[in-house]
Protein backbone atom coordinates (compact mmCIF):
# COMPACT_ATOMS: atom_id res chain seq x y z
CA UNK A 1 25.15 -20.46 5.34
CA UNK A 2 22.80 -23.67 6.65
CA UNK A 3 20.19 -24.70 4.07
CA UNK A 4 16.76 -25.23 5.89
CA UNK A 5 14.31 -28.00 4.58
CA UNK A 6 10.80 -27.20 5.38
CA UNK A 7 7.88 -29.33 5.72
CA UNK A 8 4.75 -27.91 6.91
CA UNK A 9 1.63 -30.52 7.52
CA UNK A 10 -1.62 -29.72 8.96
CA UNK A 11 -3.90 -32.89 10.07
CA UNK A 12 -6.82 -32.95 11.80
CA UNK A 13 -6.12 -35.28 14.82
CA UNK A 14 -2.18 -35.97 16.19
CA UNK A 15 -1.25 -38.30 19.01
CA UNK A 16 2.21 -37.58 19.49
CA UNK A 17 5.32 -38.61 17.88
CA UNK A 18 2.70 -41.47 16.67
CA UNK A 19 0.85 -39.33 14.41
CA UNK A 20 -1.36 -41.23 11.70
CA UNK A 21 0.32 -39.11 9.41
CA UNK A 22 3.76 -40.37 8.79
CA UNK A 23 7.06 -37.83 8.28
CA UNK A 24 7.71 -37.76 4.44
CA UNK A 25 11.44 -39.60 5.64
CA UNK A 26 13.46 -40.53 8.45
CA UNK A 27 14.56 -38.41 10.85
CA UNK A 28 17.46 -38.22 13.46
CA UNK A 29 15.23 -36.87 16.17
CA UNK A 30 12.00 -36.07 17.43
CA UNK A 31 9.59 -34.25 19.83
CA UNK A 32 5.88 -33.49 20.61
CA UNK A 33 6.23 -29.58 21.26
CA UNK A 34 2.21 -29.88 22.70
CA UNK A 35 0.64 -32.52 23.43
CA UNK A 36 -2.41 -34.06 20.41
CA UNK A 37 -1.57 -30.40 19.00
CA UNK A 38 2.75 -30.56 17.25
CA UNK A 39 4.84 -32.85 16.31
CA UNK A 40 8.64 -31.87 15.36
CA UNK A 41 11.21 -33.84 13.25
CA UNK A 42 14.56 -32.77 12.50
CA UNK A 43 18.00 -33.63 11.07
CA UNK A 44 20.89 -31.80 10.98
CA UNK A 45 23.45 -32.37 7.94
CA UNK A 46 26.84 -30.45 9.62
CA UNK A 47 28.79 -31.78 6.13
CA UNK A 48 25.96 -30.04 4.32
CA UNK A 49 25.47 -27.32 6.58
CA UNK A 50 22.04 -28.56 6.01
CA UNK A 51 18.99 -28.79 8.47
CA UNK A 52 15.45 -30.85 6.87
CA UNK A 53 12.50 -30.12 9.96
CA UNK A 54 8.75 -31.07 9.25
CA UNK A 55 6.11 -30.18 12.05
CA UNK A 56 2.43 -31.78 11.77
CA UNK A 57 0.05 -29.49 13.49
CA UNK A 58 -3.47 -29.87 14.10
CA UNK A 59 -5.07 -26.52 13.81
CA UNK A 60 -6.76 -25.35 10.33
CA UNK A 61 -5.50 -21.93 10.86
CA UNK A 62 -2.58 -21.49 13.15
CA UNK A 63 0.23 -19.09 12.86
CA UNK A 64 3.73 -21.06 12.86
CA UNK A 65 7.22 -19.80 14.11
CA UNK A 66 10.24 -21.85 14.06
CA UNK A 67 13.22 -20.23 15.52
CA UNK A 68 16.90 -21.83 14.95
CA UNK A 69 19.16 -19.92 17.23
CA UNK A 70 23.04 -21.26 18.29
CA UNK A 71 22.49 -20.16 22.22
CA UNK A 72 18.63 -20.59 22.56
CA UNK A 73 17.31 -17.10 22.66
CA UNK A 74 15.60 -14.89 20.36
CA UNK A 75 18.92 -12.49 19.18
CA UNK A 76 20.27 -12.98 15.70
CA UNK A 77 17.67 -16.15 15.52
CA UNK A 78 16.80 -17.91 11.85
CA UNK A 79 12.83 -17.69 12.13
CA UNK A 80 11.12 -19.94 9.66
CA UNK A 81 7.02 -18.85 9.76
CA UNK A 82 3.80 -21.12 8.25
CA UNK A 83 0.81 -20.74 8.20
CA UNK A 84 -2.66 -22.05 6.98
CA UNK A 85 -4.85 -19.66 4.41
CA UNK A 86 -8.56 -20.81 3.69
CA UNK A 87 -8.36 -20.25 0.04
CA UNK A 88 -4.98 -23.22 0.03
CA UNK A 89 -2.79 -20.00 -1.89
CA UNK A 90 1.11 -20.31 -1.13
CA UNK A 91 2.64 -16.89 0.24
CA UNK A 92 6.43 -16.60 -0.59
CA UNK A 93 8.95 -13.68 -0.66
CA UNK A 94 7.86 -11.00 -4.04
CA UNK A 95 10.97 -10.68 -6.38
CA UNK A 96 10.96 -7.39 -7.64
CA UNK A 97 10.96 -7.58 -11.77
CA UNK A 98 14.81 -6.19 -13.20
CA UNK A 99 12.75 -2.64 -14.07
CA UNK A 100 13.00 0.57 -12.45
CA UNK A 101 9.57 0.84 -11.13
CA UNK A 102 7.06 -1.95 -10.63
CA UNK A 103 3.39 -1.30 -9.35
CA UNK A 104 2.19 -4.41 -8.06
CA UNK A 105 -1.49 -4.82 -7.13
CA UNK A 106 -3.19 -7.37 -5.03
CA UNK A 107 -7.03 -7.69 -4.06
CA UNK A 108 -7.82 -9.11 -0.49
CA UNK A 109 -11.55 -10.04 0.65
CA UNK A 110 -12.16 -8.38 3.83
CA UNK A 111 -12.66 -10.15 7.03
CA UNK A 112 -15.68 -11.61 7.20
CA UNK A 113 -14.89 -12.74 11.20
CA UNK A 114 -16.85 -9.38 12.59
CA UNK A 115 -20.89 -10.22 12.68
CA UNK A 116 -21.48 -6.53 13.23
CA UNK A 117 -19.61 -3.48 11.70
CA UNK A 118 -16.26 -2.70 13.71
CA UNK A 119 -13.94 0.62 13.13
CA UNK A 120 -9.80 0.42 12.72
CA UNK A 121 -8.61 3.23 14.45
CA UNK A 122 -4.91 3.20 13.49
CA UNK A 123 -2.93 1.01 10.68
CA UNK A 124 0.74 0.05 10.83
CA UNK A 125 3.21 -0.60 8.21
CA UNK A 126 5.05 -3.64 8.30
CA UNK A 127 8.59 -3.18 6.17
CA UNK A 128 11.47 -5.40 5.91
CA UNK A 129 14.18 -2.72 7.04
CA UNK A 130 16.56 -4.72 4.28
CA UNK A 131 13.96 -3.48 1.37
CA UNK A 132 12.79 -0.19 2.27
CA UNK A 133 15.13 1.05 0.12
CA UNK A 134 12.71 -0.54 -3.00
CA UNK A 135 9.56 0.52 -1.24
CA UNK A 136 8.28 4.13 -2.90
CA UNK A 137 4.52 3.64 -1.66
CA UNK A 138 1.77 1.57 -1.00
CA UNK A 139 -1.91 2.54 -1.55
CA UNK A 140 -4.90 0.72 0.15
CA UNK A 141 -8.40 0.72 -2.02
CA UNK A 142 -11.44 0.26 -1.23
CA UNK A 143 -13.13 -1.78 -4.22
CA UNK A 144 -16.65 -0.62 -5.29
CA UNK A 145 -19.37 -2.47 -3.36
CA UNK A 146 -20.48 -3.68 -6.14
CA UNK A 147 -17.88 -5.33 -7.46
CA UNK A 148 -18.48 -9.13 -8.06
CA UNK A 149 -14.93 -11.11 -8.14
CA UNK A 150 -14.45 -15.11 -7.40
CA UNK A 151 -13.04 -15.35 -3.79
CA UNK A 152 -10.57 -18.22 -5.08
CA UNK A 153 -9.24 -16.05 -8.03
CA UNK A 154 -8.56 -12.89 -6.91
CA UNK A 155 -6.53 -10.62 -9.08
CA UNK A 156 -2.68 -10.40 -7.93
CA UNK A 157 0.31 -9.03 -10.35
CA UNK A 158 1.73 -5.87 -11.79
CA UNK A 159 -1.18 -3.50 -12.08
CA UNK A 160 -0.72 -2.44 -16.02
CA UNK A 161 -1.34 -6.11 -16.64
CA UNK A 162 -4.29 -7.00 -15.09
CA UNK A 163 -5.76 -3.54 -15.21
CA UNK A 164 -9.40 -4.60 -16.24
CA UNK A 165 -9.51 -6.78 -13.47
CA UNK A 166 -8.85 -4.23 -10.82
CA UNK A 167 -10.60 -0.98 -12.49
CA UNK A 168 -13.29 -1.03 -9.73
CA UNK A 169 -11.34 -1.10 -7.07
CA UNK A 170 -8.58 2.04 -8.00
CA UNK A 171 -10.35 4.83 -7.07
CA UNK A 172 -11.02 5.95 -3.60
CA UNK A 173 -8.40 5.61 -0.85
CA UNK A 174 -8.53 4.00 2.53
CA UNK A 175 -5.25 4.55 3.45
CA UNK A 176 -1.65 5.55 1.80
CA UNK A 177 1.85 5.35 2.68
CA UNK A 178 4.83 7.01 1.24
CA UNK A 179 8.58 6.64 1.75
CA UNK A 180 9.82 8.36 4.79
CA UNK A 181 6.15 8.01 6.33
CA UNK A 182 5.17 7.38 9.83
CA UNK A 183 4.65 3.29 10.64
CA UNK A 184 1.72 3.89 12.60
CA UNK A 185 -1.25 6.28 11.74
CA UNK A 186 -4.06 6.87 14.49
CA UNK A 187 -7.17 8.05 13.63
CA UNK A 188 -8.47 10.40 15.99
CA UNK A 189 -11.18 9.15 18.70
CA UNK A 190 -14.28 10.13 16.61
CA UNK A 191 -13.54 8.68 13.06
CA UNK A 192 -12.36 5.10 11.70
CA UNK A 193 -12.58 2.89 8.62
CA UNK A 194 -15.75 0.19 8.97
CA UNK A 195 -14.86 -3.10 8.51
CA UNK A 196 -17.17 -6.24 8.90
CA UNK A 197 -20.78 -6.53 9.65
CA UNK A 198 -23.31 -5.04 7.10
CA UNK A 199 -20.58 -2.56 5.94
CA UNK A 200 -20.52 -2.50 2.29
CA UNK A 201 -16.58 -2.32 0.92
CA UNK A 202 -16.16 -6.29 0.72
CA UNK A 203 -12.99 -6.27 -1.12
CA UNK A 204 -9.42 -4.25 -0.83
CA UNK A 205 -7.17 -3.40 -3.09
CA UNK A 206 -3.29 -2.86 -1.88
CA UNK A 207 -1.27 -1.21 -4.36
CA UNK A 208 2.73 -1.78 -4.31
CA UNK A 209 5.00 0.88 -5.60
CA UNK A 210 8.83 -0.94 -5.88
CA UNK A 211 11.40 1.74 -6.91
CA UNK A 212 14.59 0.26 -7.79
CA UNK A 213 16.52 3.47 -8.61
CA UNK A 214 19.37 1.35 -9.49
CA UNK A 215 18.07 0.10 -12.83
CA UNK A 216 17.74 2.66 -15.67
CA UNK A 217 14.92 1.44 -18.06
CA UNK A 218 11.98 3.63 -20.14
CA UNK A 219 8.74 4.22 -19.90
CA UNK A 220 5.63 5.14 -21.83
CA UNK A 221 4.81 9.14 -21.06
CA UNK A 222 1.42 10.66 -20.75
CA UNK A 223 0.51 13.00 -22.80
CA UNK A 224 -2.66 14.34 -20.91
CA UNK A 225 -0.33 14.78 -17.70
CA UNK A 226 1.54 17.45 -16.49
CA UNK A 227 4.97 18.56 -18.03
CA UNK A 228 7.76 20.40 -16.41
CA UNK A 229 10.53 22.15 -18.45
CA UNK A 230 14.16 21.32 -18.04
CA UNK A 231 16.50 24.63 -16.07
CA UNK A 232 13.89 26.25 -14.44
CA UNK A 233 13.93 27.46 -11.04
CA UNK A 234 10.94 27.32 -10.45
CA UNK A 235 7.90 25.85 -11.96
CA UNK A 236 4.30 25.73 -11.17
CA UNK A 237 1.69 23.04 -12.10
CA UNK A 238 -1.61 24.37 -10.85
CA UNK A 239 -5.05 22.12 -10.18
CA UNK A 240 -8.17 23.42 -9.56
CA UNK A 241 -11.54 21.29 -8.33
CA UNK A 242 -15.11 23.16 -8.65
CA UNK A 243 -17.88 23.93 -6.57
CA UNK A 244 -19.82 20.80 -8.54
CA UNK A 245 -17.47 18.38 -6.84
CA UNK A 246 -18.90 19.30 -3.32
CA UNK A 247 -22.42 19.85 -3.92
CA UNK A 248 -23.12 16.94 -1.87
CA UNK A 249 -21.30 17.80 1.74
CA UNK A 250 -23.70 17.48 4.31
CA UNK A 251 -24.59 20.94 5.05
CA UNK A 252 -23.03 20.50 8.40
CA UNK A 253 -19.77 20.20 6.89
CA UNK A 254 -17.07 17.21 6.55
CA UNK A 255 -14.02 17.61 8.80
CA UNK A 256 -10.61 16.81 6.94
CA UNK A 257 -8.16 15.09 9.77
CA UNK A 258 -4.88 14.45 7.61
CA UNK A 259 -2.99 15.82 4.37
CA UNK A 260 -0.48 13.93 2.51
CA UNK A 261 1.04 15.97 -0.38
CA UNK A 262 3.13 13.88 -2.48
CA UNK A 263 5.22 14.53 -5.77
CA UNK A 264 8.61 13.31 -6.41
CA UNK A 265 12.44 14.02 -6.74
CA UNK A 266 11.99 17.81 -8.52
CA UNK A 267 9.45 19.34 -5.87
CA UNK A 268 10.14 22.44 -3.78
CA UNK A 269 6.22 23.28 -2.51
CA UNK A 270 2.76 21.76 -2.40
CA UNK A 271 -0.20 23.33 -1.21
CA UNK A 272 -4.32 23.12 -1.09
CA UNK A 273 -6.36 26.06 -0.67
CA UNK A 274 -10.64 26.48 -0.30
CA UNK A 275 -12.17 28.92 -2.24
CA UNK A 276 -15.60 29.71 -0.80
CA UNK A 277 -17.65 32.75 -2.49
CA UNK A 278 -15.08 33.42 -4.82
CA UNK A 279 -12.56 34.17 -2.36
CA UNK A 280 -9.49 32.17 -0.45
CA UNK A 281 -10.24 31.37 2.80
CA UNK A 282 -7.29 29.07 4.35
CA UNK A 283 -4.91 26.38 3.49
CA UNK A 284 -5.97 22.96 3.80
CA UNK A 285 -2.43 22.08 4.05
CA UNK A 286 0.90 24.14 2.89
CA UNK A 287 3.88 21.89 2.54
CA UNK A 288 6.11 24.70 2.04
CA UNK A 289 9.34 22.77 2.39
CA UNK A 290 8.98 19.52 0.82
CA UNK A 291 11.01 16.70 1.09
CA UNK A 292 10.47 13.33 -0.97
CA UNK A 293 12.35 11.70 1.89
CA UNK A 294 9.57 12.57 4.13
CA UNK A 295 6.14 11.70 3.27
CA UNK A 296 4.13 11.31 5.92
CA UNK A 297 0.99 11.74 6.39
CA UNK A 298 0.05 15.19 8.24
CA UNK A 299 -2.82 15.10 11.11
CA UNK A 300 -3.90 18.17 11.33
CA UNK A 301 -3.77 20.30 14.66
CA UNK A 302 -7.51 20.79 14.14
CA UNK A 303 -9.57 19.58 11.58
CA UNK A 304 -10.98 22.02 8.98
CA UNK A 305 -14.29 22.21 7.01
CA UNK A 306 -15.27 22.02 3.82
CA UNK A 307 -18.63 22.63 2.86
CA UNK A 308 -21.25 22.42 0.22
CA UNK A 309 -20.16 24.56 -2.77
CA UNK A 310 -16.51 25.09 -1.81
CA UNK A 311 -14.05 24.93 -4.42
CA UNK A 312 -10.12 23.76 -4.00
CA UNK A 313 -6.93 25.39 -6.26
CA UNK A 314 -3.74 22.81 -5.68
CA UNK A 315 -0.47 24.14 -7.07
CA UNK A 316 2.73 22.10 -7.14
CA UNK A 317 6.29 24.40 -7.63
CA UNK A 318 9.35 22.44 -9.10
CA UNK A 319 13.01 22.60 -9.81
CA UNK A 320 14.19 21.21 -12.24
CA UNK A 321 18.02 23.23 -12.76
CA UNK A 322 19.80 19.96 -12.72
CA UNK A 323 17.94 18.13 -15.60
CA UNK A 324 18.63 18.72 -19.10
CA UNK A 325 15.62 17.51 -20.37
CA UNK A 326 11.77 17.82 -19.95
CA UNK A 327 10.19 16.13 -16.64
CA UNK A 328 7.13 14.06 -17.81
CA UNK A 329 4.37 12.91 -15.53
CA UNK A 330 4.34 9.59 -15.05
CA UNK A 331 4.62 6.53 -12.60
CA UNK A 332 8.69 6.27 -12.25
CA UNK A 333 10.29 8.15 -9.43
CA UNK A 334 12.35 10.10 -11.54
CA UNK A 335 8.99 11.90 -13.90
CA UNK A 336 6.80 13.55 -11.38
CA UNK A 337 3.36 14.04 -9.77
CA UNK A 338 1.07 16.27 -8.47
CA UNK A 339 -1.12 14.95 -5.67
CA UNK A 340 -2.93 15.65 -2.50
CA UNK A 341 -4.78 13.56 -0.61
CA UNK A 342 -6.71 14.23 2.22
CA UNK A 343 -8.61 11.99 4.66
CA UNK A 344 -12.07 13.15 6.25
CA UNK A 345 -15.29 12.51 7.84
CA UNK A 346 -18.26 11.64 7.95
CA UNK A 347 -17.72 9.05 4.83
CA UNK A 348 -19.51 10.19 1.71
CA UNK A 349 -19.53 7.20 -1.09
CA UNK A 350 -19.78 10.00 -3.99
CA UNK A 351 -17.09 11.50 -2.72
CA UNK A 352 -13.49 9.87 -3.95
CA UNK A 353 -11.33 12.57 -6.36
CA UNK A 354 -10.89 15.53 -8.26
CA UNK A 355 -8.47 15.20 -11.48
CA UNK A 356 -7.23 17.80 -13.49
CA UNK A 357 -5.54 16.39 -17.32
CA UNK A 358 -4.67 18.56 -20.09
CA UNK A 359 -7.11 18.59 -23.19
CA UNK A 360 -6.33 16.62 -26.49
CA UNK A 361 -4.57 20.09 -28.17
CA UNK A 362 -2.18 20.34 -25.29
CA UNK A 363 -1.53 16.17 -25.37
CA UNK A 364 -0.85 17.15 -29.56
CA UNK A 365 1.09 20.18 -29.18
CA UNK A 366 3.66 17.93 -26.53
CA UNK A 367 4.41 15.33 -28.95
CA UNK A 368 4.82 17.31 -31.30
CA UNK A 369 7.66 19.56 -28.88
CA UNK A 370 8.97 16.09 -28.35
């Protein structure tokens, strides 16, 4: 294993390997990788196995990669990558707390570089392939325009910490990803999520689920969520969203593109239906064979409607023949879910969820069966 030493400076003018800023020691050797733009000093330690480098670069936002490589090309290379962030924070790898499930959550201000409102029409997930195995999810929020937060301080840590902090901005989805998911989502060619301009989400919110199945640690259950009895072949958890939610559609209808179902390791089914007068018209999506190692996120062949005064029933069916003990909903892998999520347009901002909790009797009568 070699050691790397990093130094990182960014100055505002450099002449060379005569830079007015001085390395922070003696080096064996130098080189100006660009003329007035990089400087490079390095040492190599091969008692040590030890290399120290420092590069002074004059940029105030520039993108850095150092490759160390034994033959000079980019296979099986050491990349070392810098870079320059307005608001002077550090970024450095996450360690993943010794628990079984972590929910990290991090607020971002949203780029502020467009002077008129732009659309992204696809978003890509960037995974280390050595930690996908921790990586159950990862939600992207929008935060609620309104929102007020201090650009220097923005909220960053496990989310049942700083939950006050972030309570306007965990509501309505832009985007999700689950394990097994597709890396790259494309919206179709007539929707996309504003950005910039005089569009009105200013702040993100990307939520981190870590699932280190490995650990075996406990965790608070909810009474108000949904329970599934132990040895049953199947078990149905049913939701159900009222006309009130979609009294304000546009009358012309919104258009749902994509489905994600998502529940965890005792699912069999999950599935969406509209009710419109009182009757069942279609599926909005029917996972009928659902795997937990395959969440992605389904575009539909053609989009469907939903209008003003439609209703939705969700029902998710679960086995649970190998567990001995109730399932409780909650956040770790091994309780379970119930969730759909759809994505549509045109964008309605009154327009975000529909959640269905047991009353305080049934919360009562569980911890009491407890």
């Amino acid at each position: 294993m070699i050691l790397l030493s990093i130094w990182l400076i960014v100055i505002d003018r450099c002449s060379g390997v005569s830079s007015p800023i001085k390395p922070f020691t003696l080096y064996k050797n130098s080189t100006e990788l660009k003329n007035d733009t990089a400087d490079h000093w390095w040492t190599i330690n091969d008692a040590w196995k030890e290399i120290t480098f420092e590069l002074h670069i004059k940029s105030a936002d520039w993108i850095i990669g150092l490759g160390i490589s034994s033959a000079g090309g980019m296979k099986s290379v050491d990349i070392v990558v810098g870079w320059v962030e307005s608001s002077s924070k550090v970024y450095l790898q996450y360690a993943v707390p010794s628990t079984n499930t972590t929910y990290h959550c991090k607020i971002y201000k949203a780029p502020t570089g467009y002077s008129i409102k732009r659309h992204a029409i696809a978003h890509k997930m960037l995974i280390d392939p050595k930690n996908v195995n921790l990586v159950h999810h990862l939600k992207l929020y929008e935060c609620d325009p309104m929102t007020t937060l201090n650009d220097d301080q923005l909220p960053d840590g496990l989310c049942d910490e700083i939950v006050d902090e972030i309570k306007f901005c965990s509501l309505n989805f832009a985007t999700v990803w689950a394990v097994g998911g597709d890396a790259m989502r494309e919206f179709p060619e007539e929707a996309g999520c504003g950005i910039g301009g005089d569009y009105e989400i200013k702040y993100y919110m990307i939520q981190m689920h870590y699932d280190n199945s490995r650990l075996d640690s406990s965790t608070a259950s909810i009474p108000s969520a949904l329970t599934v009895p132990s040895r049953m072949e199947q078990f149905a958890i049913d939701s159900y969203c009222p006309s009130e939610v979609t009294r304000n559609i546009p009358k012309s209808g919104n258009n749902v593109i994509f489905a994600l179902p998502h529940t965890h390791l005792q699912r069999i089914s999950v599935w969406t239906k509209i009710i419109r007068n009182n009757a069942a018209m279609q599926y909005l999506f029917n996972s009928e064979k659902y795997d937990f190692n395959y969440q992605y996120e389904n575009r539909l062949l053609k989009s469907i409607k939903l209008y003003p005064g439609d209703s939705c029933a969700t029902r998710c069916i679960y086995n649970t023949k190998n567990k001995d003990k109730i399932t409780s909903g909650c956040e770790r892998t091994r309780d379970e879910m119930c969730l759909h999520m759809f994505t549509y347009y045109p964008r309605m901002n009154n327009f975000y969820a529909c959640i269905t909790v047991n009353d305080d009797s049934a919360g009562v009568l569980w911890i009491q069966l407890r």
